[in-house]
Protein backbone atom coordinates (compact mmCIF):
# COMPACT_ATOMS: atom_id res chain seq x y z
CA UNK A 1 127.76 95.30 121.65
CA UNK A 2 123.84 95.36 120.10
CA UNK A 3 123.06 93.34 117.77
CA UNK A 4 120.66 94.38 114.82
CA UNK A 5 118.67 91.26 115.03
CA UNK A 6 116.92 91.84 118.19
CA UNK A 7 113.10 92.25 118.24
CA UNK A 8 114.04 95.78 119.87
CA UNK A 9 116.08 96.91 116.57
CA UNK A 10 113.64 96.03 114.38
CA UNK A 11 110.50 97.55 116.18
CA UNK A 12 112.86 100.73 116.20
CA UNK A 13 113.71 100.54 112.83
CA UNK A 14 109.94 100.17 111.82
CA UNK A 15 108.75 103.07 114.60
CA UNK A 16 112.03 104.95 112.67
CA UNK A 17 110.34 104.44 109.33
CA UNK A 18 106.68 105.69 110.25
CA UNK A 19 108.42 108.56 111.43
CA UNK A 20 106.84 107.84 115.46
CA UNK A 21 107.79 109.06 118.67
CA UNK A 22 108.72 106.56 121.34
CA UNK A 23 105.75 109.04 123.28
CA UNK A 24 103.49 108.35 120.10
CA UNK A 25 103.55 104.71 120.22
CA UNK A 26 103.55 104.70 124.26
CA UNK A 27 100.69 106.50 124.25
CA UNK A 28 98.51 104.74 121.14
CA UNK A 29 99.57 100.95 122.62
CA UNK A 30 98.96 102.62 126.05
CA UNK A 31 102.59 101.56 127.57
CA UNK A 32 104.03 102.56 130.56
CA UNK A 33 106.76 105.33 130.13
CA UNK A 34 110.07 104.57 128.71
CA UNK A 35 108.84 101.19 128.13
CA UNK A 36 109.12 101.43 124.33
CA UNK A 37 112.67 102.61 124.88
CA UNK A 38 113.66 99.81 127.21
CA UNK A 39 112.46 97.71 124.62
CA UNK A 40 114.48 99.02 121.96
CA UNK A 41 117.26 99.03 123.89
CA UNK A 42 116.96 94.98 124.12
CA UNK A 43 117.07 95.94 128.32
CA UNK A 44 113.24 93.90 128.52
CA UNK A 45 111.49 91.45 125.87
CA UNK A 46 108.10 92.45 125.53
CA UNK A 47 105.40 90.07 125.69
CA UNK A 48 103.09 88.73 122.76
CA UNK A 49 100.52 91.31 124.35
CA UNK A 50 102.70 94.47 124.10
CA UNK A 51 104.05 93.53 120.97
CA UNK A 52 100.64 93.36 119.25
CA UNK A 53 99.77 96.62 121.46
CA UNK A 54 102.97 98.31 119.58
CA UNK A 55 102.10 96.81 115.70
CA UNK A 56 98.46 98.18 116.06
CA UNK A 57 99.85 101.49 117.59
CA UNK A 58 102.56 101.46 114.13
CA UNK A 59 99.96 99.96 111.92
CA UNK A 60 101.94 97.73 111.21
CA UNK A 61 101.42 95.18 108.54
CA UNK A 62 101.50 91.23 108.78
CA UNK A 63 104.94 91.00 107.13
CA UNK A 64 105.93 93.98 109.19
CA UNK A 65 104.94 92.26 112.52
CA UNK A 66 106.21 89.06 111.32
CA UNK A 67 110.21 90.64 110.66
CA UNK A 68 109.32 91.77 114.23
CA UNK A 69 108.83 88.16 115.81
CA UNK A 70 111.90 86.87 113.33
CA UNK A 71 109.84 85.33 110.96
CA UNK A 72 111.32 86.76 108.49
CA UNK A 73 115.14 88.27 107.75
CA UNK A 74 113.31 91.77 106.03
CA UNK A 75 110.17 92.96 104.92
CA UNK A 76 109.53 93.35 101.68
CA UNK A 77 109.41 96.88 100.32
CA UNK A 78 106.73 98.51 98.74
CA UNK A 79 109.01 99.00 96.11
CA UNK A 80 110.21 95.38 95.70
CA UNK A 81 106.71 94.23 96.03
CA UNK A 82 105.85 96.72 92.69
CA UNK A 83 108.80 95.20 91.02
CA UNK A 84 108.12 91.80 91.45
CA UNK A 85 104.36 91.91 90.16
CA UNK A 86 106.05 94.30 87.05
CA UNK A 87 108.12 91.10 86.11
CA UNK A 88 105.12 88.62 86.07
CA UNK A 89 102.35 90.98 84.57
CA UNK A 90 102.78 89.91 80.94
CA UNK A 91 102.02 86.46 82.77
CA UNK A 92 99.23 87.52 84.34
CA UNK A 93 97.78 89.15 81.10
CA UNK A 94 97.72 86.00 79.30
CA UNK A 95 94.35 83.83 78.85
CA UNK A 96 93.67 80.94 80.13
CA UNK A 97 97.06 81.24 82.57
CA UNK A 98 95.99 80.20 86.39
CA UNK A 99 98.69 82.13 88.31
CA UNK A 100 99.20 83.65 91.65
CA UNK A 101 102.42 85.19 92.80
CA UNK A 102 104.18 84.14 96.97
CA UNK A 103 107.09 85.91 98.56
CA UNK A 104 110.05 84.55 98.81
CA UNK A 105 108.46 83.63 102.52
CA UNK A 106 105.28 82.04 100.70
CA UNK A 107 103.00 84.76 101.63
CA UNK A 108 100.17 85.53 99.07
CA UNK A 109 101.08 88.45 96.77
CA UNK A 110 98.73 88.80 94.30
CA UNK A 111 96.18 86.50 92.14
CA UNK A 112 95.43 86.75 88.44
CA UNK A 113 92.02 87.33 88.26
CA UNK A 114 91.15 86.94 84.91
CA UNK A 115 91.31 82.80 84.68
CA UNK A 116 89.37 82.13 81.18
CA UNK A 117 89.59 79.04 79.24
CA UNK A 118 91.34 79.07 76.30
C-alpha cells in the first residue's frame, strides 16, 4: 500500500501539476533514466542533491520544495494566497497601520507598504 505522504507522491504530484514528463525533468536535473520514476515510486529516497536538481528542473518554489521535504502538510495555492491578501486589503489600505501578512507556516506573504503616520 503507498502512502500519499512520501517525498515521491508529492514531487509527482507537483511534476503532475506543471504538466512535466518524468523524461523532462530527467533530462533538465540531468538524472539517470527512470530515476525520477523510482523516486516516485518511493523504491529510492533521493538525496538533498537530486532533490534540489528536480525543484530547479520544476521551478519549483520555496513553499513548493518545502511540501517536498515535509515541511509543510500543502502548499498554498495561488488561489488561497489571492484570497487571503483579499481579506486583509482594507487593512492594508488604512494609514498609519504597520502590517505584514505570514502563512499559516509563518512564511512572509506580503508587506503593507504604505506605513505613514497618522
Amino acid at each position: 500500500m503507498q502512502t500519499k505522504n512520501t517525498t515521491g507522491h508529492r514531487l509527482k504530484s507537483l511534476r503532475l501539476l506543471r504538466q512535466s514528463s518524468q523524461v523532462e525533468i530527467e533530462m533538465n536535473a540531468r538524472l539517470s533514466s527512470s530515476s525520477l520514476s523510482r523516486i516516485e515510486h518511493n523504491q529510492i529516497n533521493p538525496s538533498k542533491e537530486t532533490i534540489f536538481k528536480i525543484a530547479e528542473a520544476l521551478d519549483l518554489t520555496t513553499r513548493e520544495i518545502n511540501y517536498i521535504v515535509g515541511g509543510t502538510a500543502n502548499p498554498p495555492l495561488e488561489f488561497e494566497i489571492i484570497k487571503a491578501k483579499s481579506e486583509v486589503e482594507e487593512i492594508f489600505n488604512k494609514r498609519g497601520v504597520f502590517a505584514y501578512l505570514l502563512d499559516d507556516r509563518w512564511c512572509f506573504m506580503q508587506f503593507h507598504l504604505i506605513f505613514k503616520g497618522s
